[in-house]
ModelCIF file with pLDDT and N, C-alpha, C, O atoms, coordinates in Angstrom:
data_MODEL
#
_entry.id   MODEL 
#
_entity.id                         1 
_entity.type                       polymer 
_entity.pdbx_number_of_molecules   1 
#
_entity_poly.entity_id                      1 
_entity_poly.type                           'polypeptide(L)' 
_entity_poly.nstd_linkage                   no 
_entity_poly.nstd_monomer                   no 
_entity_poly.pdbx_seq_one_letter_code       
;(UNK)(UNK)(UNK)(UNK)(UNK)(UNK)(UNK)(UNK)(UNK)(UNK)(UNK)(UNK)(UNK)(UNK)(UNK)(UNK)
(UNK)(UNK)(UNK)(UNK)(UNK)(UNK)(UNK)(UNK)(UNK)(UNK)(UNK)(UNK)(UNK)(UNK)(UNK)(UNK)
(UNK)(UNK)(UNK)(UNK)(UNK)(UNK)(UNK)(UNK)(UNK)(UNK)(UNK)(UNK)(UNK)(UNK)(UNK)(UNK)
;
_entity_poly.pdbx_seq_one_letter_code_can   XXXXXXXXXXXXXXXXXXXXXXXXXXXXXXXXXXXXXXXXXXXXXXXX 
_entity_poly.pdbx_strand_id                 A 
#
loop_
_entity_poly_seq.entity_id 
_entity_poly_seq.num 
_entity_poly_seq.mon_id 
_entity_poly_seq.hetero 
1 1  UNK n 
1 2  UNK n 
1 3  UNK n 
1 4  UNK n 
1 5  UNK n 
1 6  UNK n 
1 7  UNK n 
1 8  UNK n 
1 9  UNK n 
1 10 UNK n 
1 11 UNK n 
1 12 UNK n 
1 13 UNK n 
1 14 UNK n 
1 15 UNK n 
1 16 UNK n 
1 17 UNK n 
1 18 UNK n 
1 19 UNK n 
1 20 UNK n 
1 21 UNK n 
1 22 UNK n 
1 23 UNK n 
1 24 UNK n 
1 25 UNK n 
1 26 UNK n 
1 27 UNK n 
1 28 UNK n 
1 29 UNK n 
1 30 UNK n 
1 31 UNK n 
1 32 UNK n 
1 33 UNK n 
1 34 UNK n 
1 35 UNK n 
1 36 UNK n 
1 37 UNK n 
1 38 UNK n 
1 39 UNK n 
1 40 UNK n 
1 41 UNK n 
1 42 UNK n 
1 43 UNK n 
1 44 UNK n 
1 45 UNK n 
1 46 UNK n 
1 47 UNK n 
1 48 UNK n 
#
_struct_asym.id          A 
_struct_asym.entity_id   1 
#
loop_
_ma_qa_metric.id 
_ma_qa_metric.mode 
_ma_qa_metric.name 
_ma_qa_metric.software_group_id 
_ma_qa_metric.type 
1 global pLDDT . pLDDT 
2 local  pLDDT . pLDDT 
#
_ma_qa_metric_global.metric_id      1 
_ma_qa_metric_global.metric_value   97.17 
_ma_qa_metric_global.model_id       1 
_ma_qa_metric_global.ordinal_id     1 
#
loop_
_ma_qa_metric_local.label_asym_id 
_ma_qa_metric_local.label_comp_id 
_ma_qa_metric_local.label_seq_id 
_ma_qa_metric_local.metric_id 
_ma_qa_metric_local.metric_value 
_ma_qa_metric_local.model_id 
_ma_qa_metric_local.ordinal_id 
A UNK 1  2 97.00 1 1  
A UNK 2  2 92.00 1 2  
A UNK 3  2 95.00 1 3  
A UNK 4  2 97.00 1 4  
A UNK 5  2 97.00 1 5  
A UNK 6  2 97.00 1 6  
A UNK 7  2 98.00 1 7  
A UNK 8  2 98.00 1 8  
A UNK 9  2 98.00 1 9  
A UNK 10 2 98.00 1 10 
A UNK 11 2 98.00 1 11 
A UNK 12 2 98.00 1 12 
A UNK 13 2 97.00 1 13 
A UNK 14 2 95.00 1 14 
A UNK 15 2 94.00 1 15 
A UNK 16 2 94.00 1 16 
A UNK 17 2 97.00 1 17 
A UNK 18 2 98.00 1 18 
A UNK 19 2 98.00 1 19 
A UNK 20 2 98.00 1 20 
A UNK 21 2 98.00 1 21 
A UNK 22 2 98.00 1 22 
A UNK 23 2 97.00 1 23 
A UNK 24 2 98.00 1 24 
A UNK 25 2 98.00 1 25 
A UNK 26 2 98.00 1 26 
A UNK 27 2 98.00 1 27 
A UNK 28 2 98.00 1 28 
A UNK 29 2 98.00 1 29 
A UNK 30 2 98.00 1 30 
A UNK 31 2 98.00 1 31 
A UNK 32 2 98.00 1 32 
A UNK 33 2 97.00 1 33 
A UNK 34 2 95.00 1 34 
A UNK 35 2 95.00 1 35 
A UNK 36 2 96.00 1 36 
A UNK 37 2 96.00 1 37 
A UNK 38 2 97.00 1 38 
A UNK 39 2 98.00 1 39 
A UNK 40 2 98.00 1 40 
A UNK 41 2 98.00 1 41 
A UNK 42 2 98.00 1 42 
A UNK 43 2 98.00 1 43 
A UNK 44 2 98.00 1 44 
A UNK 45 2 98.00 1 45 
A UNK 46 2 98.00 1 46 
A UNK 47 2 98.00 1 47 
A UNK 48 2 97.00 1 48 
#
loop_
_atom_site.group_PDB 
_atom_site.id 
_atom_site.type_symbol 
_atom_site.label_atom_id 
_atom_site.label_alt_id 
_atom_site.label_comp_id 
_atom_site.label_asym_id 
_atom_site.label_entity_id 
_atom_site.label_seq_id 
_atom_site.pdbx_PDB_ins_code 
_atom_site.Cartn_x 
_atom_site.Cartn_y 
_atom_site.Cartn_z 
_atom_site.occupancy 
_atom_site.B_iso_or_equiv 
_atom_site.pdbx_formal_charge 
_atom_site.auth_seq_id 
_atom_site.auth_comp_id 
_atom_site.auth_asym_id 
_atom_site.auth_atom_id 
_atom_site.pdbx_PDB_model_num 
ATOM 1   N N  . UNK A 1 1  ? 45.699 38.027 -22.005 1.00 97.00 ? 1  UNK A N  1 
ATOM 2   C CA . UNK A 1 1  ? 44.822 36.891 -21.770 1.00 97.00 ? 1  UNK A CA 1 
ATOM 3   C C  . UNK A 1 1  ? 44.854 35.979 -22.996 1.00 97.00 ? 1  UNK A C  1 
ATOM 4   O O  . UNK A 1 1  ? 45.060 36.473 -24.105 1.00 97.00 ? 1  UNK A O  1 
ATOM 5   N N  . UNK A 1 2  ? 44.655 34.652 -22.838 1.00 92.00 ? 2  UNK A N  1 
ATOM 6   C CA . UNK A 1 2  ? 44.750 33.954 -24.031 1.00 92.00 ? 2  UNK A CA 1 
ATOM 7   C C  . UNK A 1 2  ? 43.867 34.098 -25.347 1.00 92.00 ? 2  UNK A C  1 
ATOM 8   O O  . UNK A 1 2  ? 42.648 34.114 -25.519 1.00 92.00 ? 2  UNK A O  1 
ATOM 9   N N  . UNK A 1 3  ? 44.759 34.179 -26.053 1.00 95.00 ? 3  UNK A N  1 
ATOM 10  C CA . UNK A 1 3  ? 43.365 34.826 -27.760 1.00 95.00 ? 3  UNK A CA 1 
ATOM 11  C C  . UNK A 1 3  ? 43.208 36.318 -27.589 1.00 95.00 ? 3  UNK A C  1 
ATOM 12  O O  . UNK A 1 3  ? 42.317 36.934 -28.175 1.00 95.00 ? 3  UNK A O  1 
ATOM 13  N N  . UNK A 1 4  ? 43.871 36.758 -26.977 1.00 97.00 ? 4  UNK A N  1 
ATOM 14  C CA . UNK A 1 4  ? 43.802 38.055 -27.027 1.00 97.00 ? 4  UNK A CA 1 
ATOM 15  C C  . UNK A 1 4  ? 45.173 39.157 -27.032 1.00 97.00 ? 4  UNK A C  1 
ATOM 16  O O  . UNK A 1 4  ? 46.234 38.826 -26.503 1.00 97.00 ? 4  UNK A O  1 
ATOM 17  N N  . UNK A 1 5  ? 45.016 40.276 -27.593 1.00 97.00 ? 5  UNK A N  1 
ATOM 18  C CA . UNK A 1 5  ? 46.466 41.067 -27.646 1.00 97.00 ? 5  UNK A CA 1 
ATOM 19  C C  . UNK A 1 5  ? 46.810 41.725 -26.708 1.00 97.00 ? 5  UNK A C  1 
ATOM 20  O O  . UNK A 1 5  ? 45.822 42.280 -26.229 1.00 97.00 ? 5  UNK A O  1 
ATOM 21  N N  . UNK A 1 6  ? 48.015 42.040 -26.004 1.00 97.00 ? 6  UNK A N  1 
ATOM 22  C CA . UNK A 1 6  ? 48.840 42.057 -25.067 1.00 97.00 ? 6  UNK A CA 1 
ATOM 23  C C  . UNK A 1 6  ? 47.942 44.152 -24.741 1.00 97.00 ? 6  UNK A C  1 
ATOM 24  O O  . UNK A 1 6  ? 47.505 44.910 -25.608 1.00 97.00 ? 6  UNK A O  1 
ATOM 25  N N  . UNK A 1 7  ? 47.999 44.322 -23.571 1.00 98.00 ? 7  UNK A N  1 
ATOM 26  C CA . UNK A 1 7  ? 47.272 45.827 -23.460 1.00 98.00 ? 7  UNK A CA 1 
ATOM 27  C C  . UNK A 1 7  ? 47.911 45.911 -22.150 1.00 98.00 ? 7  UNK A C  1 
ATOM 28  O O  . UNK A 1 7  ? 48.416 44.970 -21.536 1.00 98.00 ? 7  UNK A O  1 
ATOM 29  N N  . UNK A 1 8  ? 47.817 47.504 -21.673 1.00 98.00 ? 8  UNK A N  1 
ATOM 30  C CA . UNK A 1 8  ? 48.508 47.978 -20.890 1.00 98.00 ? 8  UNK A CA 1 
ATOM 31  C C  . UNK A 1 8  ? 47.631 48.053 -20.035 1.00 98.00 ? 8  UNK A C  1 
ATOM 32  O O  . UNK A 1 8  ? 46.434 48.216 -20.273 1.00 98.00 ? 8  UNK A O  1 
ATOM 33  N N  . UNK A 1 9  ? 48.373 47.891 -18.450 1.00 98.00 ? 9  UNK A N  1 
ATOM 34  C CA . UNK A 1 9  ? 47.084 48.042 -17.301 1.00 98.00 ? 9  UNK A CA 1 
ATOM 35  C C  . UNK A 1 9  ? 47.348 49.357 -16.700 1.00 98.00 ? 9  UNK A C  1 
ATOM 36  O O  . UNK A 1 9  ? 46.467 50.135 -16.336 1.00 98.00 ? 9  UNK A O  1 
ATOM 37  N N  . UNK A 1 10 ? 48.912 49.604 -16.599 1.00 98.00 ? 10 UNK A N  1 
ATOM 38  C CA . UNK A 1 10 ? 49.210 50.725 -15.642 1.00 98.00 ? 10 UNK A CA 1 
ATOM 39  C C  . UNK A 1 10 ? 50.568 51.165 -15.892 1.00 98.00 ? 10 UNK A C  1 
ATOM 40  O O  . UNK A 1 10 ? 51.410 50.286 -16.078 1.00 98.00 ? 10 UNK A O  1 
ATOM 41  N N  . UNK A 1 11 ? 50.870 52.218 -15.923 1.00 98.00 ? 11 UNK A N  1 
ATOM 42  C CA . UNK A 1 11 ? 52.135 53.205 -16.356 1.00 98.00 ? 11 UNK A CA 1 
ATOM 43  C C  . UNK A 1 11 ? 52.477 53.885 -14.997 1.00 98.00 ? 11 UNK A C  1 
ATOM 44  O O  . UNK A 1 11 ? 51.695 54.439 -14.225 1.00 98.00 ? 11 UNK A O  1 
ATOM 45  N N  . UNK A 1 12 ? 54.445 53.637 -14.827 1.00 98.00 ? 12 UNK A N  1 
ATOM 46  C CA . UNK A 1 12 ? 54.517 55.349 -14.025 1.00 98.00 ? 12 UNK A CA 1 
ATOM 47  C C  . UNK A 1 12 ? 55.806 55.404 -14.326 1.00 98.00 ? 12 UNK A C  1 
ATOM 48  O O  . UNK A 1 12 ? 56.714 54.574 -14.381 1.00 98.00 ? 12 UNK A O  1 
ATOM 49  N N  . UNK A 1 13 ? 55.677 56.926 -14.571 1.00 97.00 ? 13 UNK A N  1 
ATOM 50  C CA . UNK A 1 13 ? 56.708 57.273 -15.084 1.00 97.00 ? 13 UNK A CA 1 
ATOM 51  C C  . UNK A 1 13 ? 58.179 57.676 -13.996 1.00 97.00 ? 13 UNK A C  1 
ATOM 52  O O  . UNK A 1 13 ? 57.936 57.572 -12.794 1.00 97.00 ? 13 UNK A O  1 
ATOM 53  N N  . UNK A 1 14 ? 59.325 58.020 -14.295 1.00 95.00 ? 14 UNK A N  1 
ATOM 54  C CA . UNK A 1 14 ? 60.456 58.422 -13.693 1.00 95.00 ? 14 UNK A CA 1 
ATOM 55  C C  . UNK A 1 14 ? 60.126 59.252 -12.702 1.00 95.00 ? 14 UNK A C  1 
ATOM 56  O O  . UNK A 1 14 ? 60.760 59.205 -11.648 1.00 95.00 ? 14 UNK A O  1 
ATOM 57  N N  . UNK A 1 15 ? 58.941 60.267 -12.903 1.00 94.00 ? 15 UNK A N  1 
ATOM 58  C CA . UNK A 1 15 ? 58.425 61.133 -11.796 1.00 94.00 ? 15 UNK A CA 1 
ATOM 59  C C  . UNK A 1 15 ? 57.387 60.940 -11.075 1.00 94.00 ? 15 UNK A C  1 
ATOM 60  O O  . UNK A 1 15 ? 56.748 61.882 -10.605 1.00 94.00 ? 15 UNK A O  1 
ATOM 61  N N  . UNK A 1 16 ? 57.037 59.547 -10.864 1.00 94.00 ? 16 UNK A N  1 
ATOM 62  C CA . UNK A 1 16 ? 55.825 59.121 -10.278 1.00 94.00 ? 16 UNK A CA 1 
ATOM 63  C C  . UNK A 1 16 ? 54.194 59.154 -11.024 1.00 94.00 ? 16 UNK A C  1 
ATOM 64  O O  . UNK A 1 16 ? 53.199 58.501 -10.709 1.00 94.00 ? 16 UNK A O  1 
ATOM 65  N N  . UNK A 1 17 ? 54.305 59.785 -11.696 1.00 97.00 ? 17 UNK A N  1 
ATOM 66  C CA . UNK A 1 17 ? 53.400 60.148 -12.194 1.00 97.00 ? 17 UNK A CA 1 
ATOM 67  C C  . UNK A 1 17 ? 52.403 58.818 -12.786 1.00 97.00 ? 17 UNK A C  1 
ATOM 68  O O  . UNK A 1 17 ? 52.886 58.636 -13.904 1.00 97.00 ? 17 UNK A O  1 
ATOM 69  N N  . UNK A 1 18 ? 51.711 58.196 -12.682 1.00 98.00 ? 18 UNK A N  1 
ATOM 70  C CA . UNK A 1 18 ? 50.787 57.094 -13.240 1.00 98.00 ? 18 UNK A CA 1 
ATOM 71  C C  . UNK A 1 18 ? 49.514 57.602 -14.261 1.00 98.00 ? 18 UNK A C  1 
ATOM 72  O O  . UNK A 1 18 ? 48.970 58.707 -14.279 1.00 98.00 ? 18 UNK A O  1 
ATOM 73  N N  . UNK A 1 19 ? 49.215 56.325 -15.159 1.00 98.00 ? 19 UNK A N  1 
ATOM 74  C CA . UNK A 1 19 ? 47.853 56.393 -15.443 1.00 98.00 ? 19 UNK A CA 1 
ATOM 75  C C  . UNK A 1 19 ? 47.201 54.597 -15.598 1.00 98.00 ? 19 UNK A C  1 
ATOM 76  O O  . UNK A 1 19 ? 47.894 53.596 -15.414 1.00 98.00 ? 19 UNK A O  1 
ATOM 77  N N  . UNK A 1 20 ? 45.996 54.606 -15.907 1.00 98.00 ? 20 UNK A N  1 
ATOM 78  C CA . UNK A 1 20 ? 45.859 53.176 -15.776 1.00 98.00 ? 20 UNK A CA 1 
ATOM 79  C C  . UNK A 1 20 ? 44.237 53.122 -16.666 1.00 98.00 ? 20 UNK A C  1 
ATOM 80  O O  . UNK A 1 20 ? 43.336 53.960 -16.664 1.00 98.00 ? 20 UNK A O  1 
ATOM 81  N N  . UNK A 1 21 ? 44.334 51.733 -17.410 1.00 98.00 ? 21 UNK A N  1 
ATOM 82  C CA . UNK A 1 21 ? 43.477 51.289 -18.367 1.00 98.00 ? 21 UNK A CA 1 
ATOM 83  C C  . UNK A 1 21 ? 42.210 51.970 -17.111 1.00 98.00 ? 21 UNK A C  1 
ATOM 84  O O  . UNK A 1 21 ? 42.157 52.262 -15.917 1.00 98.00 ? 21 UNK A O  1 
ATOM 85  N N  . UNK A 1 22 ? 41.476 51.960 -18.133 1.00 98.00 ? 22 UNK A N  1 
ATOM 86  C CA . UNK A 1 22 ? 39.701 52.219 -17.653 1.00 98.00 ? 22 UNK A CA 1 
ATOM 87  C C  . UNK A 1 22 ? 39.481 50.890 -17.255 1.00 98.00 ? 22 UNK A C  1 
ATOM 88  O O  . UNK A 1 22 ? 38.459 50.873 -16.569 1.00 98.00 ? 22 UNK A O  1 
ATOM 89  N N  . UNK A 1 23 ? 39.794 50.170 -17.328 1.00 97.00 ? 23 UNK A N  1 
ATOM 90  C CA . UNK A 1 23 ? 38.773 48.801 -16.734 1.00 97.00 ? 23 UNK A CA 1 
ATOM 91  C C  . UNK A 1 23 ? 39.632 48.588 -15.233 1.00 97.00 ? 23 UNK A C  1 
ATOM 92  O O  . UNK A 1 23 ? 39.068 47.812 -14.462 1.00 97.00 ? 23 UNK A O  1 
ATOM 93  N N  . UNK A 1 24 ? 40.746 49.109 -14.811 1.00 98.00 ? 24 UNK A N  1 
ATOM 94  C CA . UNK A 1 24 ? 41.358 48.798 -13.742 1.00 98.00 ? 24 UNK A CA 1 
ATOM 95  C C  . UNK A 1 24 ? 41.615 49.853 -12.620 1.00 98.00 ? 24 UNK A C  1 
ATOM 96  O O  . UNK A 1 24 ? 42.445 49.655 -11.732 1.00 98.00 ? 24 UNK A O  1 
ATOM 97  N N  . UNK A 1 25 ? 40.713 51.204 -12.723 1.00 98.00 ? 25 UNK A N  1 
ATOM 98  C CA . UNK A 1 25 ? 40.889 51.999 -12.173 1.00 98.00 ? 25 UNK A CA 1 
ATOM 99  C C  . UNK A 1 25 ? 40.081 51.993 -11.165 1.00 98.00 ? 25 UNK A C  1 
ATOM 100 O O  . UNK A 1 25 ? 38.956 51.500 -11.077 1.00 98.00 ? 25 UNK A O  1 
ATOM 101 N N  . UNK A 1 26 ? 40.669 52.533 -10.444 1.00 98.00 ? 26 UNK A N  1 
ATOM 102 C CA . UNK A 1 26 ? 39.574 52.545 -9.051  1.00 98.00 ? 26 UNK A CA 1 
ATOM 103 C C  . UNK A 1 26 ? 40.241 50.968 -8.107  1.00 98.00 ? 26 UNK A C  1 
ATOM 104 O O  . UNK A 1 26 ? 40.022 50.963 -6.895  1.00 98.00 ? 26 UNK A O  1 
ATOM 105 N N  . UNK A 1 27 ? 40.863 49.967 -8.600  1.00 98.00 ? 27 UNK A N  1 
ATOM 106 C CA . UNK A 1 27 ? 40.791 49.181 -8.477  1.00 98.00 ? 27 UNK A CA 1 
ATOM 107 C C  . UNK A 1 27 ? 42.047 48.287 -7.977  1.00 98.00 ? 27 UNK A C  1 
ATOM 108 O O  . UNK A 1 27 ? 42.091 47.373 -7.154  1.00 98.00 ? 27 UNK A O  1 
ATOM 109 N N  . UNK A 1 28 ? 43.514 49.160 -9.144  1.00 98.00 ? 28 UNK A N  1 
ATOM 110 C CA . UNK A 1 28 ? 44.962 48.302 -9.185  1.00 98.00 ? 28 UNK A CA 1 
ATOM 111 C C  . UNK A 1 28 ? 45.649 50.007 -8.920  1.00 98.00 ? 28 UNK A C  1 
ATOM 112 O O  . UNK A 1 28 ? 45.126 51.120 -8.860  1.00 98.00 ? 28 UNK A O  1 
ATOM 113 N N  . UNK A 1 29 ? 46.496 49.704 -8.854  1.00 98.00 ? 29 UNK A N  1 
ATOM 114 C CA . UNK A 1 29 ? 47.355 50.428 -8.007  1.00 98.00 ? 29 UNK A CA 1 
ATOM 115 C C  . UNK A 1 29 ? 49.071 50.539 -8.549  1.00 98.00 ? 29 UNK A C  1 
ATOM 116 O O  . UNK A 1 29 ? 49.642 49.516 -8.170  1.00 98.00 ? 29 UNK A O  1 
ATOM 117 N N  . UNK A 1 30 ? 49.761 51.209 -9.096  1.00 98.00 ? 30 UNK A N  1 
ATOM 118 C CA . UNK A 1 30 ? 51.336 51.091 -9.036  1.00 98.00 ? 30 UNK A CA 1 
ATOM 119 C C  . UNK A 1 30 ? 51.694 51.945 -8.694  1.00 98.00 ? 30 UNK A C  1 
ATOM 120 O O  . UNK A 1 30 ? 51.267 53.098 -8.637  1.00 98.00 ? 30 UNK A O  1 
ATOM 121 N N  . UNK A 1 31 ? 52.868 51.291 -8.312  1.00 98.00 ? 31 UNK A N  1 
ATOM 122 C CA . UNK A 1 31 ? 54.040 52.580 -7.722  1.00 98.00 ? 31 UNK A CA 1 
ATOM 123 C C  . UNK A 1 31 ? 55.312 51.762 -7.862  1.00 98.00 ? 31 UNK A C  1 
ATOM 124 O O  . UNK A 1 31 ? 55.224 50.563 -8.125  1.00 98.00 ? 31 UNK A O  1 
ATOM 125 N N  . UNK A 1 32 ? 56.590 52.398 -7.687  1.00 98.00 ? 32 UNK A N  1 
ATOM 126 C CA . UNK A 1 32 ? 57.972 52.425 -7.578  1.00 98.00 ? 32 UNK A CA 1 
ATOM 127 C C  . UNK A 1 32 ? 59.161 52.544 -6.234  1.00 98.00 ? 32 UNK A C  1 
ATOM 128 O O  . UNK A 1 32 ? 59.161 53.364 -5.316  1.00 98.00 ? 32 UNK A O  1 
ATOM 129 N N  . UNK A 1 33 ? 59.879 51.715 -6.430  1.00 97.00 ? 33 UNK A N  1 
ATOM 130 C CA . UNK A 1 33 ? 60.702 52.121 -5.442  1.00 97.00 ? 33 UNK A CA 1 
ATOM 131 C C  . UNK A 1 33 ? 61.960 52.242 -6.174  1.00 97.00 ? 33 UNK A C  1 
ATOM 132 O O  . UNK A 1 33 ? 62.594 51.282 -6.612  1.00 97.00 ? 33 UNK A O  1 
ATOM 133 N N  . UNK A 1 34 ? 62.313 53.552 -6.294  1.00 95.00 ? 34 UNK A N  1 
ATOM 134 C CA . UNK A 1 34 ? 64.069 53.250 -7.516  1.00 95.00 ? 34 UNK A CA 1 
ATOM 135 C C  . UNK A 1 34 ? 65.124 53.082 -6.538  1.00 95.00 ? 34 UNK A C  1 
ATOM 136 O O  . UNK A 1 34 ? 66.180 53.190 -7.162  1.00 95.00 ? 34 UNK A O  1 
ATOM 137 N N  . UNK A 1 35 ? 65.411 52.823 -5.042  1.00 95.00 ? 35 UNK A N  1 
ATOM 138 C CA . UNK A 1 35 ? 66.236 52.194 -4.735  1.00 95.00 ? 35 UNK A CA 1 
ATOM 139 C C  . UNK A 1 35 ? 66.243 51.054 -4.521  1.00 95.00 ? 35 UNK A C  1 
ATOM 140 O O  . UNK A 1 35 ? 67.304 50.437 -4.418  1.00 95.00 ? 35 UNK A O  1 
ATOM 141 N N  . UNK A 1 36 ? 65.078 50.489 -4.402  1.00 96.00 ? 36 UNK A N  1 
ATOM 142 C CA . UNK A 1 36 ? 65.302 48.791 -4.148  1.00 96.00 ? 36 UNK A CA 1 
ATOM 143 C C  . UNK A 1 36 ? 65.427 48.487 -5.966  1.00 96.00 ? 36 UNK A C  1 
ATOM 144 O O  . UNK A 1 36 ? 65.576 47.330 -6.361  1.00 96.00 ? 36 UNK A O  1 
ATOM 145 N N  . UNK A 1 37 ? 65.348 49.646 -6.945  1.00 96.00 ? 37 UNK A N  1 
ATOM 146 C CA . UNK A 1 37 ? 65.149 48.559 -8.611  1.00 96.00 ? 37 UNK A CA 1 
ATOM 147 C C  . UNK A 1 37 ? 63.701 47.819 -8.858  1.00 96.00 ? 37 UNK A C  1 
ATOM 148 O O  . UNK A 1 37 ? 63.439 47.035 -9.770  1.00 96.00 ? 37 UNK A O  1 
ATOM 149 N N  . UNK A 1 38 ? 62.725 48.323 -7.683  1.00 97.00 ? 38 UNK A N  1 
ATOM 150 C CA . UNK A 1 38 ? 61.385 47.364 -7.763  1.00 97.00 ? 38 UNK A CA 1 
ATOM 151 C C  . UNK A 1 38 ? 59.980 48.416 -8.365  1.00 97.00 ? 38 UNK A C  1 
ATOM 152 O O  . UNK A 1 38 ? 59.762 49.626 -8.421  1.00 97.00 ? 38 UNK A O  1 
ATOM 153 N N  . UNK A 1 39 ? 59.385 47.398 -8.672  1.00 98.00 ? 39 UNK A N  1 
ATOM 154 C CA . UNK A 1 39 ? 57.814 48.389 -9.052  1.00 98.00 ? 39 UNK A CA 1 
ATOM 155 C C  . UNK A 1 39 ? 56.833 46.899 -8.674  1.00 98.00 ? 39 UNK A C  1 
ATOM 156 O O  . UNK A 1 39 ? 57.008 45.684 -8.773  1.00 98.00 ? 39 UNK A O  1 
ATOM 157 N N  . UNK A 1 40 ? 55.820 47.748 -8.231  1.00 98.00 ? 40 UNK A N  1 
ATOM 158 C CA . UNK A 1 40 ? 54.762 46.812 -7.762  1.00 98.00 ? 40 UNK A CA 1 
ATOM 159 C C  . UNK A 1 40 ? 53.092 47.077 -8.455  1.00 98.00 ? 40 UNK A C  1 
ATOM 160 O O  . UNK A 1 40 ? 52.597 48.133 -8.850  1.00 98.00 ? 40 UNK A O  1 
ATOM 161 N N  . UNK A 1 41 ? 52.591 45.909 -8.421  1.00 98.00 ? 41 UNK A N  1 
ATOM 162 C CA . UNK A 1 41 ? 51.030 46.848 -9.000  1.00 98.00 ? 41 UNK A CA 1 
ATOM 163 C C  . UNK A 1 41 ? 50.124 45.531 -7.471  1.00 98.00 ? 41 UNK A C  1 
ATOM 164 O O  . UNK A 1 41 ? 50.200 44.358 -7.107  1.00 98.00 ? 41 UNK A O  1 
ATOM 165 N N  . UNK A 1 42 ? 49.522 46.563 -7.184  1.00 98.00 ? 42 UNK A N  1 
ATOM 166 C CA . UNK A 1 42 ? 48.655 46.326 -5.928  1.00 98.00 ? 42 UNK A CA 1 
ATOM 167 C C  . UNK A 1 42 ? 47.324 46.013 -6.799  1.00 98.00 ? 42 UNK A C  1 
ATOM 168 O O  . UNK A 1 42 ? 46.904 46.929 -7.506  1.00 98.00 ? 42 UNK A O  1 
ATOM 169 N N  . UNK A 1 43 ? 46.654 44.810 -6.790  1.00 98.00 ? 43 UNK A N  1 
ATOM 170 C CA . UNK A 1 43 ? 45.675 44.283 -7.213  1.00 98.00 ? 43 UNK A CA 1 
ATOM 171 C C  . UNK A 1 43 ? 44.573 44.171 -6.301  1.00 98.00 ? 43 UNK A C  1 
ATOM 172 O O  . UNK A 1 43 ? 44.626 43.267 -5.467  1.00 98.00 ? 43 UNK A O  1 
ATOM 173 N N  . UNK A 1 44 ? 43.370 45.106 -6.328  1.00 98.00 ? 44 UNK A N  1 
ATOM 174 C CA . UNK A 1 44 ? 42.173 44.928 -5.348  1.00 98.00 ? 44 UNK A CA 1 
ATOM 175 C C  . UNK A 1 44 ? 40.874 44.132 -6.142  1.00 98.00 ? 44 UNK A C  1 
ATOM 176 O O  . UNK A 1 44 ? 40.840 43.767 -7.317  1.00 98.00 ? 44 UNK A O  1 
ATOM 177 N N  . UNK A 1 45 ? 39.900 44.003 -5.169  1.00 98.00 ? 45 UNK A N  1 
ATOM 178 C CA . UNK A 1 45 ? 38.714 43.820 -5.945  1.00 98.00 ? 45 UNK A CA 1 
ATOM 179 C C  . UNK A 1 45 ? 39.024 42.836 -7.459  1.00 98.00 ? 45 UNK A C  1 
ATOM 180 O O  . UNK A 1 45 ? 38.796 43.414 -8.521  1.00 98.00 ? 45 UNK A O  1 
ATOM 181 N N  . UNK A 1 46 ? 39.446 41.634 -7.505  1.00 98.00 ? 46 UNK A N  1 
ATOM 182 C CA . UNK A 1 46 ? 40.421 41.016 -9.077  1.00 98.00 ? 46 UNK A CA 1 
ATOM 183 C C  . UNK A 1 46 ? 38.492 40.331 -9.167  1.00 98.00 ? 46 UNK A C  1 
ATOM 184 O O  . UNK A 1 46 ? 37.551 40.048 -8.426  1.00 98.00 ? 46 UNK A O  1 
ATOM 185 N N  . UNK A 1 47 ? 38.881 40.373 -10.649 1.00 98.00 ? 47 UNK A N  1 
ATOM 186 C CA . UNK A 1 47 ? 37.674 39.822 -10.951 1.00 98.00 ? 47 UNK A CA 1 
ATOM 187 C C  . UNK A 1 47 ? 37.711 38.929 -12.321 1.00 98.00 ? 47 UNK A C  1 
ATOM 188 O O  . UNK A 1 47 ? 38.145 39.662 -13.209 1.00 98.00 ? 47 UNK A O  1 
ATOM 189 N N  . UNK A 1 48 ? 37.473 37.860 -12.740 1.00 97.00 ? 48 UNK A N  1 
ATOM 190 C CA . UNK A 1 48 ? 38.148 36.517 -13.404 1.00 97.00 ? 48 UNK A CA 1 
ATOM 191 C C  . UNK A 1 48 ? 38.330 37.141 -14.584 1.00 97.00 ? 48 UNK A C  1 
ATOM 192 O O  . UNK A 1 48 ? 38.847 36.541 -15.527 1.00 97.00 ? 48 UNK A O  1 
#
């Protein structure tokens, strides 16, 4: 966000495995597809 330092929302690893900041849990979502080369993060509930 602007004026502010770069932070992680959500991780997954080679084995699926995820974790995700405390302020976005419950809330955002990732996952992987390693044949399409894609990763997605599913954004619910966004709040400004």
């Amino acid at each position: 966000a602007p004026g502010k330092q770069r932070e992680l929302v959500a991780s997954i690893n080679s084995g699926g495995g995820s974790n995700y900041a405390d302020s976005v849990k419950g809330r955002f979502t990732i996952s992987r597809d390693n044949a399409k080369k894609a990763a997605y993060l599913q954004m619910d509930s966004l709040k400004p």
